[in-house]
Protein backbone atom coordinates (compact mmCIF):
# COMPACT_ATOMS: atom_id res chain seq x y z
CA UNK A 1 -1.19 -45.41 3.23
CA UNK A 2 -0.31 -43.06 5.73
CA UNK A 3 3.01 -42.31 4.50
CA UNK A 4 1.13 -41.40 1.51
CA UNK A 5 -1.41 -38.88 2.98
CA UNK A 6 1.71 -37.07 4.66
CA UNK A 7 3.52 -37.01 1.68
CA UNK A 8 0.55 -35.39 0.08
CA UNK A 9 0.25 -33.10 2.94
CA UNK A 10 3.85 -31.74 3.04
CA UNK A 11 3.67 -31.37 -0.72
CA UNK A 12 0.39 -28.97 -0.40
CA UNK A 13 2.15 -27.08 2.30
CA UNK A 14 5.65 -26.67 0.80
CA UNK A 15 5.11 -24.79 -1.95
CA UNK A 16 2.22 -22.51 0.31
CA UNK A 17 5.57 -21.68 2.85
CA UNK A 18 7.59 -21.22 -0.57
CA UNK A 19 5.66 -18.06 -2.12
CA UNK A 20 4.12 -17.16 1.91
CA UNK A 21 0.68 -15.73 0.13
CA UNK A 22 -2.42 -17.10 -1.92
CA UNK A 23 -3.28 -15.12 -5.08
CA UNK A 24 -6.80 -14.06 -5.25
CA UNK A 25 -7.07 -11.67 -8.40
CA UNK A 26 -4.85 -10.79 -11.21
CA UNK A 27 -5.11 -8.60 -14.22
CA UNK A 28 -1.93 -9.25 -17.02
CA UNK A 29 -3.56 -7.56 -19.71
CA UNK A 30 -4.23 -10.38 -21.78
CA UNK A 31 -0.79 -11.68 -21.10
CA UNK A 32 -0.13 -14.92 -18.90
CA UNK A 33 -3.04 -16.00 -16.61
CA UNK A 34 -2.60 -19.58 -16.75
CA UNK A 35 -1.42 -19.57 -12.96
CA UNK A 36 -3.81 -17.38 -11.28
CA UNK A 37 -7.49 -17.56 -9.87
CA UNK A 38 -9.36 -14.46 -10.74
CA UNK A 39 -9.75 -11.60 -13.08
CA UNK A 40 -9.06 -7.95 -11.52
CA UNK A 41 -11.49 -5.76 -12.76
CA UNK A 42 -9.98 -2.42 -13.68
CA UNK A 43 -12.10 0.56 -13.80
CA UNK A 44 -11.25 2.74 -16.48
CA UNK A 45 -12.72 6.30 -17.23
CA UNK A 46 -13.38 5.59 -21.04
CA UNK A 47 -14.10 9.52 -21.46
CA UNK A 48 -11.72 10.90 -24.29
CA UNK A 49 -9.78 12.98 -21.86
CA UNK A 50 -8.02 9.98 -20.07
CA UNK A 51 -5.11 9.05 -21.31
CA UNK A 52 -4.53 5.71 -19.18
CA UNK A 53 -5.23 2.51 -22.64
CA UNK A 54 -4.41 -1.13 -22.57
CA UNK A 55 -2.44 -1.94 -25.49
CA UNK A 56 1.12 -2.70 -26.76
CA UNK A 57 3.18 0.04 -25.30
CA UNK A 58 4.91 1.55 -28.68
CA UNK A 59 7.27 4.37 -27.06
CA UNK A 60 10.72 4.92 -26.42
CA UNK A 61 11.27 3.86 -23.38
CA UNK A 62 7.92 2.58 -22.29
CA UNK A 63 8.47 0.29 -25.31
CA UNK A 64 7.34 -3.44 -24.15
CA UNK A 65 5.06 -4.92 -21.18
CA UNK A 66 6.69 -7.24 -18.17
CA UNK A 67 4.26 -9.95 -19.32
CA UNK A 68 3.79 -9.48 -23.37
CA UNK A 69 1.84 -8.47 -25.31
CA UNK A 70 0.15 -5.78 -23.29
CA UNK A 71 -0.08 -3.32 -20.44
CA UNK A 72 -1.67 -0.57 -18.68
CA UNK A 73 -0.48 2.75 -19.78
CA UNK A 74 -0.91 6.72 -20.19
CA UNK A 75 -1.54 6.00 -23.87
CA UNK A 76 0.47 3.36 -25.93
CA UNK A 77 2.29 6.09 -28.14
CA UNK A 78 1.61 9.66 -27.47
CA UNK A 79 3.57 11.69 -24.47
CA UNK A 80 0.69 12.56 -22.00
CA UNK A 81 -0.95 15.73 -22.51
CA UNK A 82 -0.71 19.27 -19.76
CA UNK A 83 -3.03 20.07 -17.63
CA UNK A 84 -4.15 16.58 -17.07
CA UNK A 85 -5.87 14.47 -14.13
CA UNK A 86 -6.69 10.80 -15.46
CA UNK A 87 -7.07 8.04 -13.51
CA UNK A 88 -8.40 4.44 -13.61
CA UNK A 89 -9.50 2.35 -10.06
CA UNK A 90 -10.43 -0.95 -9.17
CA UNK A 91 -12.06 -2.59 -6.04
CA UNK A 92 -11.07 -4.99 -3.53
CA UNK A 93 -14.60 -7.28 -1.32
CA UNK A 94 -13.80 -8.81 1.90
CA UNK A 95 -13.65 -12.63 0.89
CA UNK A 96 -10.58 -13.52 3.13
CA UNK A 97 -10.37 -13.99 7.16
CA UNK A 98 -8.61 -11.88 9.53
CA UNK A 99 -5.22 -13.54 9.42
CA UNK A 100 -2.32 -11.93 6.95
CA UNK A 101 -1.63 -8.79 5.27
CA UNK A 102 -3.90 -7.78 1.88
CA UNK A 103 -1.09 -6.96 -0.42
CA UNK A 104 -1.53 -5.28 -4.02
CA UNK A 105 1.02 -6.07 -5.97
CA UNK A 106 2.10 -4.55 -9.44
CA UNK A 107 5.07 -4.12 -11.53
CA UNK A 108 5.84 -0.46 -13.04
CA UNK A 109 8.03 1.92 -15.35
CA UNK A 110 7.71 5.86 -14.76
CA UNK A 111 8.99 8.53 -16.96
CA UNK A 112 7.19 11.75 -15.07
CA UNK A 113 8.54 15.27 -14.95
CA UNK A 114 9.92 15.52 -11.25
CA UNK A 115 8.24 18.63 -9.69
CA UNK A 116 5.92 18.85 -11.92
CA UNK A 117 3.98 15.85 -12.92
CA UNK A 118 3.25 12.92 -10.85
CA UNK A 119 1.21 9.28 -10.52
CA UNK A 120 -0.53 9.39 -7.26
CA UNK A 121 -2.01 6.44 -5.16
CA UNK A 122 -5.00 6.72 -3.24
CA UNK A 123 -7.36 4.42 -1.08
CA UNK A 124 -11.03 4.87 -0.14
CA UNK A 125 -12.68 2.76 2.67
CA UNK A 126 -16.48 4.72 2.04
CA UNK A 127 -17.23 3.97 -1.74
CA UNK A 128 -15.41 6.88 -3.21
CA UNK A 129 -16.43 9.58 -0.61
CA UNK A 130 -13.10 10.32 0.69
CA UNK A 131 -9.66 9.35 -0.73
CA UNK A 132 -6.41 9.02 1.01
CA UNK A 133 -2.72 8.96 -0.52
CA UNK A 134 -1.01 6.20 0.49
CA UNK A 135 2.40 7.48 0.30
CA UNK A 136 3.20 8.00 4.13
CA UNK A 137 -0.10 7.27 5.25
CA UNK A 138 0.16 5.33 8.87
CA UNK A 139 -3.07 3.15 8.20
CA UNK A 140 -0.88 1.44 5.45
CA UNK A 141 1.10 -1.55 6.60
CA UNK A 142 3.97 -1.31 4.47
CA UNK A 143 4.88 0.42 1.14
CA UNK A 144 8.05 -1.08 -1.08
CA UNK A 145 9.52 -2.00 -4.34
CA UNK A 146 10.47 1.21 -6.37
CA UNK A 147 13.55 3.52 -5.84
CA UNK A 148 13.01 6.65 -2.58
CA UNK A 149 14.13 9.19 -5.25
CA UNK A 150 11.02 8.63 -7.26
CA UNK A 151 9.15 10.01 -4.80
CA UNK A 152 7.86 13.34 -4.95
CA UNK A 153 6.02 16.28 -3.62
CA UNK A 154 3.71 17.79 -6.41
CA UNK A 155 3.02 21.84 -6.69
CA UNK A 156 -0.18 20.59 -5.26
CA UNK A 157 1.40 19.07 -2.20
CA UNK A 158 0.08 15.56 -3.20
CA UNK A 159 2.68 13.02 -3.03
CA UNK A 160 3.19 11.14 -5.73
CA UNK A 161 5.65 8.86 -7.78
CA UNK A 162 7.52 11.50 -10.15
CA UNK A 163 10.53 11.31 -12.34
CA UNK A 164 12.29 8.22 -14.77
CA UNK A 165 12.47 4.64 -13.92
CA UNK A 166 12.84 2.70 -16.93
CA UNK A 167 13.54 -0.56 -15.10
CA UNK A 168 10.36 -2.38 -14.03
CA UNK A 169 9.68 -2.19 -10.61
CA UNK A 170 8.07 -5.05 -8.38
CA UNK A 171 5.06 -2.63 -6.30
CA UNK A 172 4.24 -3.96 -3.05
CA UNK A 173 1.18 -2.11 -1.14
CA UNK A 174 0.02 -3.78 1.93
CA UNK A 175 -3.05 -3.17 4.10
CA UNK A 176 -4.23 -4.85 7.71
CA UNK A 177 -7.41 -6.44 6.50
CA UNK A 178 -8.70 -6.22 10.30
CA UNK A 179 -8.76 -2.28 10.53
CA UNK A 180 -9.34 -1.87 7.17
CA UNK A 181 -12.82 -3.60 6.90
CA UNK A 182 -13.70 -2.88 10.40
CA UNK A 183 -15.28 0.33 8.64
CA UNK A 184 -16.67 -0.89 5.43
CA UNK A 185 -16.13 -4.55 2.94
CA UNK A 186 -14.81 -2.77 -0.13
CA UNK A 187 -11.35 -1.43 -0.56
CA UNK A 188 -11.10 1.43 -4.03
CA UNK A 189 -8.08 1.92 -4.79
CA UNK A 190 -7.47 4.61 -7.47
CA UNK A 191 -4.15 5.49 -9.53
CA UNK A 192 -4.20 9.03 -11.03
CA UNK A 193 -1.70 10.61 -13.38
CA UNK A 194 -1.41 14.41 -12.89
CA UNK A 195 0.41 16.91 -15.22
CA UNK A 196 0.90 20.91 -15.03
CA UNK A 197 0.58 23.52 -17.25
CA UNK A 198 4.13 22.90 -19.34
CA UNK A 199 4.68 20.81 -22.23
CA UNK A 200 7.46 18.18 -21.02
CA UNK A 201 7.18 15.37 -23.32
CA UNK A 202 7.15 12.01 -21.10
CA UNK A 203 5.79 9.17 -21.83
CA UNK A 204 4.46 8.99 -18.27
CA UNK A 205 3.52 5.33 -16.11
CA UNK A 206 3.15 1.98 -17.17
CA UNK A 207 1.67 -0.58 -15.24
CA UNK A 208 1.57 -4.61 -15.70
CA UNK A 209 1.03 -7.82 -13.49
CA UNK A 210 -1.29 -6.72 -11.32
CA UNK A 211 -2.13 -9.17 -8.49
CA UNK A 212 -4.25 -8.85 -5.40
CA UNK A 213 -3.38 -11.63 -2.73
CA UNK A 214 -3.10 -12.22 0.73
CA UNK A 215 0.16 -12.84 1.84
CA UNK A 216 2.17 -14.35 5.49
CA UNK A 217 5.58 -13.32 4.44
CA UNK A 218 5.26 -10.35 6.44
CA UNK A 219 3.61 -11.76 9.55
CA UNK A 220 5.79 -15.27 10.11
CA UNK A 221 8.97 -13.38 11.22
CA UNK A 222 6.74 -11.75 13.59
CA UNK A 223 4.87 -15.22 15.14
CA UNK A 224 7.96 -15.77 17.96
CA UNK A 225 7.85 -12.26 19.20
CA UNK A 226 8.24 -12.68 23.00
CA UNK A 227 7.16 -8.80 23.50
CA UNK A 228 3.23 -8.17 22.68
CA UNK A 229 3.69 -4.21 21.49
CA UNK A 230 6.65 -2.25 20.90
CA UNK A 231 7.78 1.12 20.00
CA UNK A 232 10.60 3.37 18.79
CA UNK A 233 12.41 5.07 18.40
CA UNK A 234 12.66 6.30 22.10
CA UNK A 235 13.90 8.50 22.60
CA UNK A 236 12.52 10.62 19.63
CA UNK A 237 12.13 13.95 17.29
CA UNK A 238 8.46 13.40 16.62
CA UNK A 239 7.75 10.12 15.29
CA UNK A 240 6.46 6.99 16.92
CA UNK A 241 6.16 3.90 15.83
CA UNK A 242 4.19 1.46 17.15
CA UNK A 243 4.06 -2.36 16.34
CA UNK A 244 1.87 -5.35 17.72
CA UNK A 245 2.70 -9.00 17.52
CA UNK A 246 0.49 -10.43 14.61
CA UNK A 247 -1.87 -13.25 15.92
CA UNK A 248 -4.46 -15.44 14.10
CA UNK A 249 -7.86 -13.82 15.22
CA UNK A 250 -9.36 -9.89 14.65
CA UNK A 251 -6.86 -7.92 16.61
CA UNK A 252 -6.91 -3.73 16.01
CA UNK A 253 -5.88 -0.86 18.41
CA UNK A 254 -9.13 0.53 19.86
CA UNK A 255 -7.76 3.69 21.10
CA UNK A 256 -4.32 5.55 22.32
CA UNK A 257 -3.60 8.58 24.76
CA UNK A 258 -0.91 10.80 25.25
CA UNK A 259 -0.66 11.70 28.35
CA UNK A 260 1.90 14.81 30.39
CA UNK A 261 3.63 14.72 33.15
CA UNK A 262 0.57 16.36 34.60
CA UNK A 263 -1.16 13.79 33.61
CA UNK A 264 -3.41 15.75 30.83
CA UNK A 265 -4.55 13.95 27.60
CA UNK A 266 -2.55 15.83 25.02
CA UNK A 267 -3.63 14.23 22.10
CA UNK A 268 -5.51 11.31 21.11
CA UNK A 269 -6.03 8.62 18.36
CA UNK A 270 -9.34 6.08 17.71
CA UNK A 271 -9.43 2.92 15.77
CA UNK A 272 -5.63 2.11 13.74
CA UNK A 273 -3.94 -0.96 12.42
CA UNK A 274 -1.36 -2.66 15.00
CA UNK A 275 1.59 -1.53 12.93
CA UNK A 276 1.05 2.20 12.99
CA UNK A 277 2.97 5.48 13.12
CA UNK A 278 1.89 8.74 15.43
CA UNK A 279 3.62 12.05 14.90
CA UNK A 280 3.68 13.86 18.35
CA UNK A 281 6.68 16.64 17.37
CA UNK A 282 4.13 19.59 17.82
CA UNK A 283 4.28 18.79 21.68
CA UNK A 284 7.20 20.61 23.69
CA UNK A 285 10.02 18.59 24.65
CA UNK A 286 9.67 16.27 27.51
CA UNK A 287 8.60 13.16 29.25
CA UNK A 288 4.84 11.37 28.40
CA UNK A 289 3.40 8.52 28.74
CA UNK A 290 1.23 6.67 25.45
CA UNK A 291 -1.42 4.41 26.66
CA UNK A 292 -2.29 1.33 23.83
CA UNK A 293 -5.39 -0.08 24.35
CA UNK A 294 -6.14 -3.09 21.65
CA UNK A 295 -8.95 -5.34 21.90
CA UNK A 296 -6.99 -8.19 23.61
CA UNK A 297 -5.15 -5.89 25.99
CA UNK A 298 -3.63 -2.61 27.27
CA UNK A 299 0.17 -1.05 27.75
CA UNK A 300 1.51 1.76 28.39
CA UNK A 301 5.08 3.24 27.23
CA UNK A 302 7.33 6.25 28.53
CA UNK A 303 8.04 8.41 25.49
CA UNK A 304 10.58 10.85 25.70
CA UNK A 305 10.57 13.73 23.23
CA UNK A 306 13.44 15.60 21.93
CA UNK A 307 13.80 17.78 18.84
């Protein structure tokens, strides 16, 4: 019998250590859900100037979904139109604990105007009131999948994804549920296509697989740390990074400090994620010291800046 139980046991946990994540929500567009536990509910402006439609994707290139027979796209046959904002959003509740890393996963095809016309990502932690792009955003734990050169700074000086990729893309997006919901229990996230003024007929973004999940694949590498809190480069041109070891219980950085040789608080940060970036290259050229205070402990690292 107990051979048994731990053979049951090992066979739960194998395939858990396998993937590293547990799906919460998905949204195929009425293609394959027979393996996942939720429907994502996407929010889509149904006013007749958006151009984002589910349906069979009936375009040149944008001419088939990842997972058949439909996806999520700036309309399933017509280029998108000039002089156009649309956009579609979903939201994420607080239903997990503090351990892991929220990812939002999707898969994607882009065929944008680069320069001119762009699909930008942005997050809202106060119901909508203010958005941020995620594109080099420091609150956002890590950002992967699609090809650098598809990134792009728009006329507007929103960054966005711009340009053709007509191989489907794996998305990853990844959040630290413990700063995040410190400040509210929803997560929007919102996906806008913007064009210009000039006619540059492209079929624009398609989307598919969507999955929201909470994943370990990015925080068991990090469980034999010996070091608590690093950073680098040192020395450096501007940028900091700054990295905590991940453990299993609510664990943000309350505060930071950076601090002269004349010991003067220079500049100053509140409440961030443990893996975080600060940009201190408007500061002459010298020796300071940052001061990391989480809420299981304190350090303090000599930072030497040279541009």
């Amino acid at each position: 019998m107990k051979t048994r139980i731990i053979g049951a046991i090992i066979g739960l946990i194998l395939p858990f250590l396998s993937y590293g994540q547990l799906t919460w929500f998905e949204q195929y567009f009425d293609g394959d859900t027979s393996t996942q536990v939720g429907i994502l509910n996407i929010n889509i402006d149904t006013s007749s100037s958006n151009v984002w439609q589910i349906g069979r994707p009936q375009k040149s290139i944008f001419n088939s979904a990842s997972t058949l027979p439909n996806a999520l796209i700036t309309d399933t046959v017509n280029f998108y139109p000039t002089n156009d904002t649309s956009s579609f959003l979903f939201g994420i509740n607080r239903i997990w604990n503090n351990f892991g890393i929220v990812a939002i996963q999707w898969k994607q095809k882009l065929d944008m105007e680069k320069g001119h016309d762009g699909g930008i990502i942005e997050y809202s932690s106060d119901t909508g009131k203010t958005w941020t792009n995620v594109i080099h955003d420091p609150n956002v734990y890590n950002f992967f999948g699609f090809n650098y050169n598809n990134i792009d700074t728009l006329g507007s000086g929103e960054y966005a994804f711009s340009g053709l990729d007509s191989t489907w893309k794996d998305i990853w997006l990844c959040v630290d549920p413990n700063w995040l919901f410190a400040f509210s229990d929803t997560l929007l996230v919102r996906f806008t296509l913007k064009s210009d003024s000039i006619e540059h007929n492209r079929e624009g973004w398609m989307i598919d697989n969507m999955l929201v999940h909470v994943t370990f694949a990015h925080t068991i590498n990090e469980e034999d740390r010996e070091q608590y809190m690093t950073v680098s480069p040192n020395p450096t041109t501007g940028r900091v990074n700054i990295s905590t070891k991940k453990i299993e219980e609510f664990h943000v950085i309350e505060k930071m400090e950076l601090v002269n040789m004349e010991g003067k608080v220079v500049q100053q940060w509140g409440l961030s994620p443990t893996k975080y970036f600060i940009e201190i290259d408007h500061h002459p050229d010298g020796i300071y010291f940052l001061y990391v205070k989480t809420n299981k402990g304190q350090e303090k690292f000599k930072i030497i800046l040279e541009h």
